[in-house]
PDB file of N, CA and C in Angstrom:
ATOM      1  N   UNK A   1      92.429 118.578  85.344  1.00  0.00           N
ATOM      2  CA  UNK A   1      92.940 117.345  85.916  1.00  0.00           C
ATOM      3  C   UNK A   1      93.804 117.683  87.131  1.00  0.00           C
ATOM      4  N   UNK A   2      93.570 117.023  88.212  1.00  0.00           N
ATOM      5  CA  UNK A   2      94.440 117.395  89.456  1.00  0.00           C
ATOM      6  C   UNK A   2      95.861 116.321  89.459  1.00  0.00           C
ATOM      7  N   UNK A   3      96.858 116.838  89.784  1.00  0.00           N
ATOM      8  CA  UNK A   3      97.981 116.729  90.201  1.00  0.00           C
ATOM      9  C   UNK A   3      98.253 115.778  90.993  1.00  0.00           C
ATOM     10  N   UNK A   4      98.974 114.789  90.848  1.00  0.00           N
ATOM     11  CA  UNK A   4      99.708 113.818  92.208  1.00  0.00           C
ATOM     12  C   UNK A   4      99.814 114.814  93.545  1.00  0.00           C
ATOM     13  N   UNK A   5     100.355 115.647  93.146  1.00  0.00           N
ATOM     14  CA  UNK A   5     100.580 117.070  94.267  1.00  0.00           C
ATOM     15  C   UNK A   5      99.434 117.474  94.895  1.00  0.00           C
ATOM     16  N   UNK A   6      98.457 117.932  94.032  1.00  0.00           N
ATOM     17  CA  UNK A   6      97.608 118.435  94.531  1.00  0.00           C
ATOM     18  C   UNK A   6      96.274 117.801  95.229  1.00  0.00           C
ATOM     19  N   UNK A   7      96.359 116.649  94.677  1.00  0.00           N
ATOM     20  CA  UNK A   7      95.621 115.044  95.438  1.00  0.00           C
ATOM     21  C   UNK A   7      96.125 115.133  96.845  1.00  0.00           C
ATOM     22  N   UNK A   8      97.201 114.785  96.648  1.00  0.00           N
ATOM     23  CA  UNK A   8      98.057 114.394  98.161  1.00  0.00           C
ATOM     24  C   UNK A   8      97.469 115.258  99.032  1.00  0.00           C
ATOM     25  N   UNK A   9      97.568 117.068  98.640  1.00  0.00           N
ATOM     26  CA  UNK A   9      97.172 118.089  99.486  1.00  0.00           C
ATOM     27  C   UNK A   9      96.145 118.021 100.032  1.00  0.00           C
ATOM     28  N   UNK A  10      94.787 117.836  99.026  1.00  0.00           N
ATOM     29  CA  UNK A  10      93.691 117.220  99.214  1.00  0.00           C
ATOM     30  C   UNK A  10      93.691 116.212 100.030  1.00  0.00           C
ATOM     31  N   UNK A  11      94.233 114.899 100.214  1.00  0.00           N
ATOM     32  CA  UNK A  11      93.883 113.896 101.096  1.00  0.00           C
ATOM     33  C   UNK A  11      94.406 114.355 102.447  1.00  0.00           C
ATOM     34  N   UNK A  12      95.930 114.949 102.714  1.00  0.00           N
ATOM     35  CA  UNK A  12      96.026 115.719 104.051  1.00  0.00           C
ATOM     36  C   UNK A  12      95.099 116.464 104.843  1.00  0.00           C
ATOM     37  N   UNK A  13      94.642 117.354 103.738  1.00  0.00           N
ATOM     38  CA  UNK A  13      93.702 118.322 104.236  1.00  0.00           C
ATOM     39  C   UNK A  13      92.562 117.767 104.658  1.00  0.00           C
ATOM     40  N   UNK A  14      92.212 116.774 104.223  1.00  0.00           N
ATOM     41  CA  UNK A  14      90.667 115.964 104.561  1.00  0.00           C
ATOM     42  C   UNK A  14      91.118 114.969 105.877  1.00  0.00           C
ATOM     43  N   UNK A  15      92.431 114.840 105.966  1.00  0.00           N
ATOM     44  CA  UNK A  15      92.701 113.789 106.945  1.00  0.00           C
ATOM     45  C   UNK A  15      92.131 114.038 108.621  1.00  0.00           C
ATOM     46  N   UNK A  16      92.521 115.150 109.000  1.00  0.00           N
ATOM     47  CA  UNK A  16      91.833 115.641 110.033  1.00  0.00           C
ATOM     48  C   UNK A  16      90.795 114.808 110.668  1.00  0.00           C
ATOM     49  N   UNK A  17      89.676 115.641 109.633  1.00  0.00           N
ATOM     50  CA  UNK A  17      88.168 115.552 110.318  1.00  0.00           C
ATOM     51  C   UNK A  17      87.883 114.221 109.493  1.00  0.00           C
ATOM     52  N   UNK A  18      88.838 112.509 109.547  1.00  0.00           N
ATOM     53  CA  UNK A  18      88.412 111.726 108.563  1.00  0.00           C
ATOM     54  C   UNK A  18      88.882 110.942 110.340  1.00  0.00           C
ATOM     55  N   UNK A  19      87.943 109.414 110.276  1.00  0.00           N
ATOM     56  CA  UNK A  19      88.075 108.606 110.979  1.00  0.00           C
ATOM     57  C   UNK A  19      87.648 107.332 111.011  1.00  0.00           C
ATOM     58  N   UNK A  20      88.768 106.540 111.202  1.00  0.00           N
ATOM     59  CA  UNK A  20      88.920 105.122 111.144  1.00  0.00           C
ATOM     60  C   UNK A  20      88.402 104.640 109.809  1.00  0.00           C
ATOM     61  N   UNK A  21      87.940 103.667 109.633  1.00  0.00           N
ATOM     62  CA  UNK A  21      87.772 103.317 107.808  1.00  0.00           C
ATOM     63  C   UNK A  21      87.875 104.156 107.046  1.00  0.00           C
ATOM     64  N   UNK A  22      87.394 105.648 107.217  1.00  0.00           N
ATOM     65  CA  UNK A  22      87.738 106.881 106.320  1.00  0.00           C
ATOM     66  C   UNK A  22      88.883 106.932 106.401  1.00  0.00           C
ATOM     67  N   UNK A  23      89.849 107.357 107.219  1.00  0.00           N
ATOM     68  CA  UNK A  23      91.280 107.897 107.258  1.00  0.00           C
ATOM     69  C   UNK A  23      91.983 106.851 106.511  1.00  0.00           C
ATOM     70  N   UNK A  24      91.641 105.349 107.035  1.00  0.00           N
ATOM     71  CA  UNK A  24      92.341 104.292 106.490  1.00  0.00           C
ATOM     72  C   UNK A  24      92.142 104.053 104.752  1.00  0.00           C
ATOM     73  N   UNK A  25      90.946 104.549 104.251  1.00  0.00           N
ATOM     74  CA  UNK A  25      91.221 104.960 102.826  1.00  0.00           C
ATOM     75  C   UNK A  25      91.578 106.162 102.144  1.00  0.00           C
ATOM     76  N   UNK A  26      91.741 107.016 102.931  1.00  0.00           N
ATOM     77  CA  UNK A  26      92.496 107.951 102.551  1.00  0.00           C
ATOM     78  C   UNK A  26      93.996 107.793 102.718  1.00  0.00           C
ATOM     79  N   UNK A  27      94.245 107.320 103.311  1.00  0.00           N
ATOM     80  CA  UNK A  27      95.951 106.946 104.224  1.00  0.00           C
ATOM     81  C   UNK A  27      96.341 105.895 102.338  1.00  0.00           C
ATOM     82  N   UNK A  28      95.218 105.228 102.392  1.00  0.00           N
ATOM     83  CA  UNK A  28      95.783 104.113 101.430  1.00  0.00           C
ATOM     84  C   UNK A  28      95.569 104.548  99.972  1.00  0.00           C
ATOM     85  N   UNK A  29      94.959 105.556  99.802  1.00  0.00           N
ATOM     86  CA  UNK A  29      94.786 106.418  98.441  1.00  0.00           C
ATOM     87  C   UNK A  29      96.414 107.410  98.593  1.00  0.00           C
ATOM     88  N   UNK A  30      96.716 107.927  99.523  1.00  0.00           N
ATOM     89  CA  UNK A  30      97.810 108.793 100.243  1.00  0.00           C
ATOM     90  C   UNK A  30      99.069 108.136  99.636  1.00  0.00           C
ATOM     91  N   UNK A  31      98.992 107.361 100.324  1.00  0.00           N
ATOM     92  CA  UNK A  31     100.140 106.383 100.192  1.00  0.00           C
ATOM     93  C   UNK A  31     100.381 105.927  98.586  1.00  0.00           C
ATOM     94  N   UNK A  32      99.552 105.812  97.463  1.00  0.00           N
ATOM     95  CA  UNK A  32      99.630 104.954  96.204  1.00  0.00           C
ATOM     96  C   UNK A  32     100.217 106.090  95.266  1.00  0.00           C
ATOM     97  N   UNK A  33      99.406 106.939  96.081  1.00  0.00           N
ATOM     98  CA  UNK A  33     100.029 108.582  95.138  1.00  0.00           C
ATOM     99  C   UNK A  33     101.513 109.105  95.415  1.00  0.00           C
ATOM    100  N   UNK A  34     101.532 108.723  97.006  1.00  0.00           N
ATOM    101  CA  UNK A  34     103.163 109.169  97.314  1.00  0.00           C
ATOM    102  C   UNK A  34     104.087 108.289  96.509  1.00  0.00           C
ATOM    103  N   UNK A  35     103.968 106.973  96.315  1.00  0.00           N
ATOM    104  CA  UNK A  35     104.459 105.994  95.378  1.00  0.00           C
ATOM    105  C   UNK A  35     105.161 106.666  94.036  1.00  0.00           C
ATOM    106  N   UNK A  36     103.526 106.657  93.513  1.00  0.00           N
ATOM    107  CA  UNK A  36     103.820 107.351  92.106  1.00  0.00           C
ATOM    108  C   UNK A  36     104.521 108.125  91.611  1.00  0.00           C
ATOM    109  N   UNK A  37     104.711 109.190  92.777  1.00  0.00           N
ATOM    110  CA  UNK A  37     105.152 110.759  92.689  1.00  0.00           C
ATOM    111  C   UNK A  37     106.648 110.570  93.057  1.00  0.00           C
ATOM    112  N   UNK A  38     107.203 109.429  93.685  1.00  0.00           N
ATOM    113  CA  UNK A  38     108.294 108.750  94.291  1.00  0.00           C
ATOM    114  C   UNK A  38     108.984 108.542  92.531  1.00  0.00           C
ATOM    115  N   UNK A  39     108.132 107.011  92.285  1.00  0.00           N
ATOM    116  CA  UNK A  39     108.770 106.627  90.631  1.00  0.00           C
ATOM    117  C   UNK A  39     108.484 107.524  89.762  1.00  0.00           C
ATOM    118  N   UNK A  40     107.559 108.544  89.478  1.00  0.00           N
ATOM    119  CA  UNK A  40     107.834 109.754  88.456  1.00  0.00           C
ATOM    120  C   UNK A  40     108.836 110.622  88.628  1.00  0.00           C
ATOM    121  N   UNK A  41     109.499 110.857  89.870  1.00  0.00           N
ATOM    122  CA  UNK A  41     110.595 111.680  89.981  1.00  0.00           C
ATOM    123  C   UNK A  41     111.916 110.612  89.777  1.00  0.00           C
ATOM    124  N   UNK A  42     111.771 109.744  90.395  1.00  0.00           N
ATOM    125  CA  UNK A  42     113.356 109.053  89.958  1.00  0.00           C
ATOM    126  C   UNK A  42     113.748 108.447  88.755  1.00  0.00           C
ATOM    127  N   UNK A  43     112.409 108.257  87.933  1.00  0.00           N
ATOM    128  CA  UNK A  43     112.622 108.514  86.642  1.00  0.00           C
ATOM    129  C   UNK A  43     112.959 109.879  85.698  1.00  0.00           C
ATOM    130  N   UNK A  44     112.772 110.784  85.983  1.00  0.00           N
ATOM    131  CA  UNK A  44     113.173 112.516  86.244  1.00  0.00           C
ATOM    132  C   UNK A  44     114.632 112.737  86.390  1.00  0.00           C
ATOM    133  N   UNK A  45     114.907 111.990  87.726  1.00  0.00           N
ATOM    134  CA  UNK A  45     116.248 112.169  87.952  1.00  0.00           C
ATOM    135  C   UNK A  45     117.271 111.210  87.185  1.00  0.00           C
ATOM    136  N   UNK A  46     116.767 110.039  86.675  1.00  0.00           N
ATOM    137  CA  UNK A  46     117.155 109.229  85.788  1.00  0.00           C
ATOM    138  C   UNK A  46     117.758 109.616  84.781  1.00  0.00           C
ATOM    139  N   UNK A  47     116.811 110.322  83.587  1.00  0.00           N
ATOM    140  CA  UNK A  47     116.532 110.893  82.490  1.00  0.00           C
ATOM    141  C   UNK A  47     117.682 112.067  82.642  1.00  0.00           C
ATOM    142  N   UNK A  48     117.549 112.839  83.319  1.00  0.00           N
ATOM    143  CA  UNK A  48     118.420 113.879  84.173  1.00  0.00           C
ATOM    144  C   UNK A  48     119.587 113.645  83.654  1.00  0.00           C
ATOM    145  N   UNK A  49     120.802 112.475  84.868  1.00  0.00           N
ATOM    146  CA  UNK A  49     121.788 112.556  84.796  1.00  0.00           C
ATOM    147  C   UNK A  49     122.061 111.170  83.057  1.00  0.00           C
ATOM    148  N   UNK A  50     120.939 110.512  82.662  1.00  0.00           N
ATOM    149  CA  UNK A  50     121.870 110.106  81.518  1.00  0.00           C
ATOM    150  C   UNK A  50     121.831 111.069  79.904  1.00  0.00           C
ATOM    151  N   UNK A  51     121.085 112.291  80.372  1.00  0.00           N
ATOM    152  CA  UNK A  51     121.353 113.046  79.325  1.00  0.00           C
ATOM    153  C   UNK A  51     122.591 114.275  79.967  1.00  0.00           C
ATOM    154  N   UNK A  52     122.749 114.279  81.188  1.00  0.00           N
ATOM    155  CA  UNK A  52     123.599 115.266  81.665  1.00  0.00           C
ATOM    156  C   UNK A  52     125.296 114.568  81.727  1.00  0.00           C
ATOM    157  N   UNK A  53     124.911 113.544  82.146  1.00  0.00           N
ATOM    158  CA  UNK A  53     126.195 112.819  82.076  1.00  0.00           C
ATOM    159  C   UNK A  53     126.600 113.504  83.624  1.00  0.00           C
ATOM    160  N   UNK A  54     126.374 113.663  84.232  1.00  0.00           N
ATOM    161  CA  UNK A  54     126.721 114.301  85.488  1.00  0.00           C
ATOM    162  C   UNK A  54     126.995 113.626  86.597  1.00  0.00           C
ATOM    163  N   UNK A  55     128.103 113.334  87.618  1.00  0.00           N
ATOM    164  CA  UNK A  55     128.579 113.019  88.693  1.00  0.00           C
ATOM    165  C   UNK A  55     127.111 112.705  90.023  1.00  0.00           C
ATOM    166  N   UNK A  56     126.791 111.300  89.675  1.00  0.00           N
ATOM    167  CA  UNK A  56     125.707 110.938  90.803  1.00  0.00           C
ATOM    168  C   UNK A  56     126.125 111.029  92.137  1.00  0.00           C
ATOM    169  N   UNK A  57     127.232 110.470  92.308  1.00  0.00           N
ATOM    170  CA  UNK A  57     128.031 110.280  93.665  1.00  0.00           C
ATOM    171  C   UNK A  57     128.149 112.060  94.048  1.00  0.00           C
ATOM    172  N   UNK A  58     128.333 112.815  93.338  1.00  0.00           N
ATOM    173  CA  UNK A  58     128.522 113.992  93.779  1.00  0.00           C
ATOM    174  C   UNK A  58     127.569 115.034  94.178  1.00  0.00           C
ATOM    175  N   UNK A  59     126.235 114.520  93.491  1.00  0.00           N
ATOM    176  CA  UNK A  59     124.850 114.749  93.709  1.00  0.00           C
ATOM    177  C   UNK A  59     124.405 114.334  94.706  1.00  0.00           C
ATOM    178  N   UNK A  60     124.375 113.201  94.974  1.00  0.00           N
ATOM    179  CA  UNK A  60     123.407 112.759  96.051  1.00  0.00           C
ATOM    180  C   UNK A  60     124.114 113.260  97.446  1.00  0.00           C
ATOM    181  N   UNK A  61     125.572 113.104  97.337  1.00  0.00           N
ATOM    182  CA  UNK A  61     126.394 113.639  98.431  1.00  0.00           C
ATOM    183  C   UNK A  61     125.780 115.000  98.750  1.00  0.00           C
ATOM    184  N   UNK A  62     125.303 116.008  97.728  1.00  0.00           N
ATOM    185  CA  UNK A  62     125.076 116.986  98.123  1.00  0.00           C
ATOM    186  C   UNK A  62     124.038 117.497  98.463  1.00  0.00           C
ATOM    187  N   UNK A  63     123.580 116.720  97.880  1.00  0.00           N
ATOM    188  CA  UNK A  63     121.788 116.558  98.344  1.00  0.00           C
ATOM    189  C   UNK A  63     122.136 115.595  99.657  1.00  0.00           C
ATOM    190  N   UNK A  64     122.755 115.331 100.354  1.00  0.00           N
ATOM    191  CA  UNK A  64     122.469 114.576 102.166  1.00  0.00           C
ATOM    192  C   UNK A  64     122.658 113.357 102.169  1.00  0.00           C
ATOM    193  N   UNK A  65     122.111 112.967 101.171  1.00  0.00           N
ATOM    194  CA  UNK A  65     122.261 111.253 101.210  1.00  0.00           C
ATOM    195  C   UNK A  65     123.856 110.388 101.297  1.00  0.00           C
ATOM    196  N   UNK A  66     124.070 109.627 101.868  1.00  0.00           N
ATOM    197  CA  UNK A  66     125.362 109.020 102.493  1.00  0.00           C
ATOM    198  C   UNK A  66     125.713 107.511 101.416  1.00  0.00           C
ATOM    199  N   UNK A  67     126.619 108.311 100.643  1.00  0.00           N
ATOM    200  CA  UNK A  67     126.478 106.996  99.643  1.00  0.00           C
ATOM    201  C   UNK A  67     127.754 107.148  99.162  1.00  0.00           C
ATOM    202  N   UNK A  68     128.534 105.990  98.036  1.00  0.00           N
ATOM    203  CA  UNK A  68     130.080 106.098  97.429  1.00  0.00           C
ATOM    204  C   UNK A  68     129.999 105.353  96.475  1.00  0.00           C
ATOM    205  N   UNK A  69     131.018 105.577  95.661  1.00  0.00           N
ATOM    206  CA  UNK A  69     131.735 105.059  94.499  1.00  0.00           C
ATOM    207  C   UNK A  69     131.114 103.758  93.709  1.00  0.00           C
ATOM    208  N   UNK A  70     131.125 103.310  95.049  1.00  0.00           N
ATOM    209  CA  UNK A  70     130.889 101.703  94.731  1.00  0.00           C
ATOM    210  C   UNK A  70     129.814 100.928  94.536  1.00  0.00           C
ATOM    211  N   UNK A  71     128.571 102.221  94.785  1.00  0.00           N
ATOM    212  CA  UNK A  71     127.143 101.755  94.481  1.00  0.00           C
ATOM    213  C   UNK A  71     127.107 102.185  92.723  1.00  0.00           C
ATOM    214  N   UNK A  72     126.074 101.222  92.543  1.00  0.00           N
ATOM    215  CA  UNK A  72     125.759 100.940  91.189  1.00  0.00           C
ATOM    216  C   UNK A  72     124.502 102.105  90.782  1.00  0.00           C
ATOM    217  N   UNK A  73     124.676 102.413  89.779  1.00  0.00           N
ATOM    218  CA  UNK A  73     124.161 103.557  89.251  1.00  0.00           C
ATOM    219  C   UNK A  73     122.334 104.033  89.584  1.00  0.00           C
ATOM    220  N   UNK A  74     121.931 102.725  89.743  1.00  0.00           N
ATOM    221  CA  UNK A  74     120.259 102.626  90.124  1.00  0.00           C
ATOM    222  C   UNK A  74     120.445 103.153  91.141  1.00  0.00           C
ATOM    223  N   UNK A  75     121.359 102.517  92.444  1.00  0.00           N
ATOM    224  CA  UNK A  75     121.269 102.948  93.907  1.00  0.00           C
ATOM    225  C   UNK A  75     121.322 104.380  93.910  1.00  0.00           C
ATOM    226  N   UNK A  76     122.277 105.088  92.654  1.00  0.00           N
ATOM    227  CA  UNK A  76     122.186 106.217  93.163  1.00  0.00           C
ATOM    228  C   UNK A  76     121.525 107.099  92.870  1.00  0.00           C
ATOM    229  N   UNK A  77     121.033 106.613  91.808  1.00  0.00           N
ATOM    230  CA  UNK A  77     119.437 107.472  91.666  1.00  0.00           C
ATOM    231  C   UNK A  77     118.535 107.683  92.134  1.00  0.00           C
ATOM    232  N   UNK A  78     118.188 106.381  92.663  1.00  0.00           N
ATOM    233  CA  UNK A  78     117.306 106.114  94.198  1.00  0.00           C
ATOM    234  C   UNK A  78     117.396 107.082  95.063  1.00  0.00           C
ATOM    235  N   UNK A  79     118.584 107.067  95.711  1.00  0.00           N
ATOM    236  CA  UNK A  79     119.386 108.105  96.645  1.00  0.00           C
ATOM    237  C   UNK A  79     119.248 109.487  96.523  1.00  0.00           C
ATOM    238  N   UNK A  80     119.405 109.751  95.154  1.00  0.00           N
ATOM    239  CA  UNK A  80     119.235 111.260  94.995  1.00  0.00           C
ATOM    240  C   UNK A  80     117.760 111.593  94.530  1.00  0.00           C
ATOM    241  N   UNK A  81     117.110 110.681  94.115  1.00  0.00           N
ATOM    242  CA  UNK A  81     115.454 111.039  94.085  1.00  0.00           C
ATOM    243  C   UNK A  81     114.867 110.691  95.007  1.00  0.00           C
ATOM    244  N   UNK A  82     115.304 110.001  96.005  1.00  0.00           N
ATOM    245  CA  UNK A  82     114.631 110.175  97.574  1.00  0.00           C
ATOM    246  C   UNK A  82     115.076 111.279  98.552  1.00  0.00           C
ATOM    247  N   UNK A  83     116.388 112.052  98.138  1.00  0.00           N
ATOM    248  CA  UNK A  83     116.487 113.241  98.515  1.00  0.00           C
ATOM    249  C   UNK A  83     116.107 114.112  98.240  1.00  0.00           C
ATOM    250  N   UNK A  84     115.565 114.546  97.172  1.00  0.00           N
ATOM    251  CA  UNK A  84     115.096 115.310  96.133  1.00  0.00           C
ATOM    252  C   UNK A  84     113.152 115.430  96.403  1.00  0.00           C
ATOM    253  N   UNK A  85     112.559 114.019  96.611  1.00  0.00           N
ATOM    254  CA  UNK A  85     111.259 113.631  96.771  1.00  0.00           C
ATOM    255  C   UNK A  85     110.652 114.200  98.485  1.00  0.00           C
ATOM    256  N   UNK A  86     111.790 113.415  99.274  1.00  0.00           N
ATOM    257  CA  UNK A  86     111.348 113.999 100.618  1.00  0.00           C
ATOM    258  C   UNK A  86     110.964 115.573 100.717  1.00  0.00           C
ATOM    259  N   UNK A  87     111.718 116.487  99.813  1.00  0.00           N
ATOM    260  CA  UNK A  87     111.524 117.922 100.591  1.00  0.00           C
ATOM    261  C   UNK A  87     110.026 118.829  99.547  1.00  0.00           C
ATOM    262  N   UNK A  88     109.458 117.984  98.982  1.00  0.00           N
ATOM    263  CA  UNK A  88     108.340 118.275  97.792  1.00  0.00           C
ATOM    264  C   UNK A  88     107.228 118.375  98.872  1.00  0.00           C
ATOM    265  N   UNK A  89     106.400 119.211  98.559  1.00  0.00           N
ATOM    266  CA  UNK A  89     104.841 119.509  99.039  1.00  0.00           C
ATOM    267  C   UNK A  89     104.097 117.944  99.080  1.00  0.00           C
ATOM    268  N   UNK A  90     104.443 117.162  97.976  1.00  0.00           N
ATOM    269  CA  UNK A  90     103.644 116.169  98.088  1.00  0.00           C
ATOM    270  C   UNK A  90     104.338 115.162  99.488  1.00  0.00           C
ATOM    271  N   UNK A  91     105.096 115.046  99.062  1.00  0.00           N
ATOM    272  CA  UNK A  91     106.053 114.129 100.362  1.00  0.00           C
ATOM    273  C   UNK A  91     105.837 114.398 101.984  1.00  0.00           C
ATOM    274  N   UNK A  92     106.131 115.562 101.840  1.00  0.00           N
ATOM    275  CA  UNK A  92     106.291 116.530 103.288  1.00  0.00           C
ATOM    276  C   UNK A  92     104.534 116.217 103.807  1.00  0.00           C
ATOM    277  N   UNK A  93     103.549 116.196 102.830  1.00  0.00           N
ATOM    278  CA  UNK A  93     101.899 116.652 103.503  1.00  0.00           C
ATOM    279  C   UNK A  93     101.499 114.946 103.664  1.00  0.00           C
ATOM    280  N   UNK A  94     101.819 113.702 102.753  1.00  0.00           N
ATOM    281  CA  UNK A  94     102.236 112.299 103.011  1.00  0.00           C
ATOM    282  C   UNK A  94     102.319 112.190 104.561  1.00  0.00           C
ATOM    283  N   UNK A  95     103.838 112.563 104.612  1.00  0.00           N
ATOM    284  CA  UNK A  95     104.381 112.507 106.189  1.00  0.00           C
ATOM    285  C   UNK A  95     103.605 112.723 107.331  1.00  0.00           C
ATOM    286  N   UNK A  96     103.373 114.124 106.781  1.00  0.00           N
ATOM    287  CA  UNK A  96     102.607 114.748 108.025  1.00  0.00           C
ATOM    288  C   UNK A  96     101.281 113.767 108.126  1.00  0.00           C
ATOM    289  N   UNK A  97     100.628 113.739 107.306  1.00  0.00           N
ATOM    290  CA  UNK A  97      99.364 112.507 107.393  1.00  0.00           C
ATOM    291  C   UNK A  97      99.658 111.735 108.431  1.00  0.00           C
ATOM    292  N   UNK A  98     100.499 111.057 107.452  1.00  0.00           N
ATOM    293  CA  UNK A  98     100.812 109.331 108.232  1.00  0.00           C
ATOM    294  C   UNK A  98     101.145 109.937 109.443  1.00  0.00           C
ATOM    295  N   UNK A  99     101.856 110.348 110.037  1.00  0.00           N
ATOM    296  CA  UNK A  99     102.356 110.977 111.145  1.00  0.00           C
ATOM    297  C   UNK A  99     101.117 110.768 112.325  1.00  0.00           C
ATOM    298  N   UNK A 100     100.391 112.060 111.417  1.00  0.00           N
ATOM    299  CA  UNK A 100      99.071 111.967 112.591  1.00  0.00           C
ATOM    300  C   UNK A 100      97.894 110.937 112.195  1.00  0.00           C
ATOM    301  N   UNK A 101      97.418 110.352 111.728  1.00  0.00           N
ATOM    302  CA  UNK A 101      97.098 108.876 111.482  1.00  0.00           C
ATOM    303  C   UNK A 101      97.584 108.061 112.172  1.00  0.00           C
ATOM    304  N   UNK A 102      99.203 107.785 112.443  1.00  0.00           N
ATOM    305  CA  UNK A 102      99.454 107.149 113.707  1.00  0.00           C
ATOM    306  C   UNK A 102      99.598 107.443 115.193  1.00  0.00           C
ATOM    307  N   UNK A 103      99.373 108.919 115.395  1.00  0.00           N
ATOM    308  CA  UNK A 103      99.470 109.063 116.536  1.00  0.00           C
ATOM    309  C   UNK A 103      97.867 108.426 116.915  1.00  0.00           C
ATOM    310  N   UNK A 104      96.657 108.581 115.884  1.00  0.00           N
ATOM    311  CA  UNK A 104      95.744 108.575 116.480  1.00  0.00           C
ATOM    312  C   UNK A 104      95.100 106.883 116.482  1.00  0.00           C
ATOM    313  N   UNK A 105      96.355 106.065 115.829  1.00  0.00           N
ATOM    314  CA  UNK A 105      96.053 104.989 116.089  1.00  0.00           C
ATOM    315  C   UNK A 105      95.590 103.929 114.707  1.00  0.00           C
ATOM    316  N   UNK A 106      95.698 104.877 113.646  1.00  0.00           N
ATOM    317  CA  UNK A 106      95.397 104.431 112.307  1.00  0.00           C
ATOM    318  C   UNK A 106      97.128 104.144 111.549  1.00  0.00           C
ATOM    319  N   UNK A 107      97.288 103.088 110.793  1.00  0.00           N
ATOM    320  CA  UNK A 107      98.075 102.809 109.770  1.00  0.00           C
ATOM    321  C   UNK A 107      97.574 101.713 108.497  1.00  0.00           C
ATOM    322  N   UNK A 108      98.440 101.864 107.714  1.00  0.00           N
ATOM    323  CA  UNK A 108      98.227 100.566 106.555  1.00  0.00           C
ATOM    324  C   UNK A 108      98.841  99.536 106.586  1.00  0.00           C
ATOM    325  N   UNK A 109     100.025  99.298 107.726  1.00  0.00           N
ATOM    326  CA  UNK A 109     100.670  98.446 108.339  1.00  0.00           C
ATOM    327  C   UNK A 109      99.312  97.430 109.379  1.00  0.00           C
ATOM    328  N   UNK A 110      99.015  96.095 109.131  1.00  0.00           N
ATOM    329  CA  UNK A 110      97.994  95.588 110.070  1.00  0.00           C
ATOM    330  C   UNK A 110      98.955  94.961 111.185  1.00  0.00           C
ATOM    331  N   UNK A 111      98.284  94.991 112.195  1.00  0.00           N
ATOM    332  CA  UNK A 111      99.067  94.407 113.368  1.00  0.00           C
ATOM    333  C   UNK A 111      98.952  92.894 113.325  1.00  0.00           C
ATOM    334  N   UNK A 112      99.638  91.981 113.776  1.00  0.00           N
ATOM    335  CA  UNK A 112      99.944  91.179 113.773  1.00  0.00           C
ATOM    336  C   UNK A 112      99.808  90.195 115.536  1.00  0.00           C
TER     337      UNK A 112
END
């Protein structure tokens, strides 16, 4: 069985030599997996700090994210599993996709 991870890699890697309706279902297969791999980790990090009991505000601070006291405990999970998510193989090869998908004129955003 392949991996959220290793999908993603797969759809990057195919992104290249993929064009227009191709890329755009790959971009949109890309995208459902980056999702997933998004809410499987911040549920991760969830699970994490309510069995660790551990200082969120002090986490996410250290992990980059710009956050305080006064956010409510979801926000900061969010925060620290979107810090945590961005620097993953799956995230990073996402990016790079979309990245070049839009330089070349493709998104899942429709114009308006």
């Amino acid at each position: 069985m392949t991996t959220t991870t290793q999908r993603l890699l797969d759809l990057a890697a195919a992104a290249p030599a993929s064009h227009d309706e191709d890329l755009v279902l790959l971009l949109r297969e890309a995208s459902e997996l980056y999702q997933q791999g998004f809410a499987d980790l911040r549920d991760t990090v969830a699970a994490r700090f309510a069995v660790s009991g551990g200082d969120l505000v002090a986490a996410a601070t250290a992990a980059g994210m710009p956050c305080d006291a006064s956010q409510d405990r979801d926000e900061l999970v969010l925060l620290l599993a979107l810090a945590e998510w961005e620097m993953t193989p799956a995230a990073l090869a996402y990016s790079e996709m979309a990245q070049d998908a839009a330089r070349r004129g493709v998104c899942l955003i429709p114009e308006e």
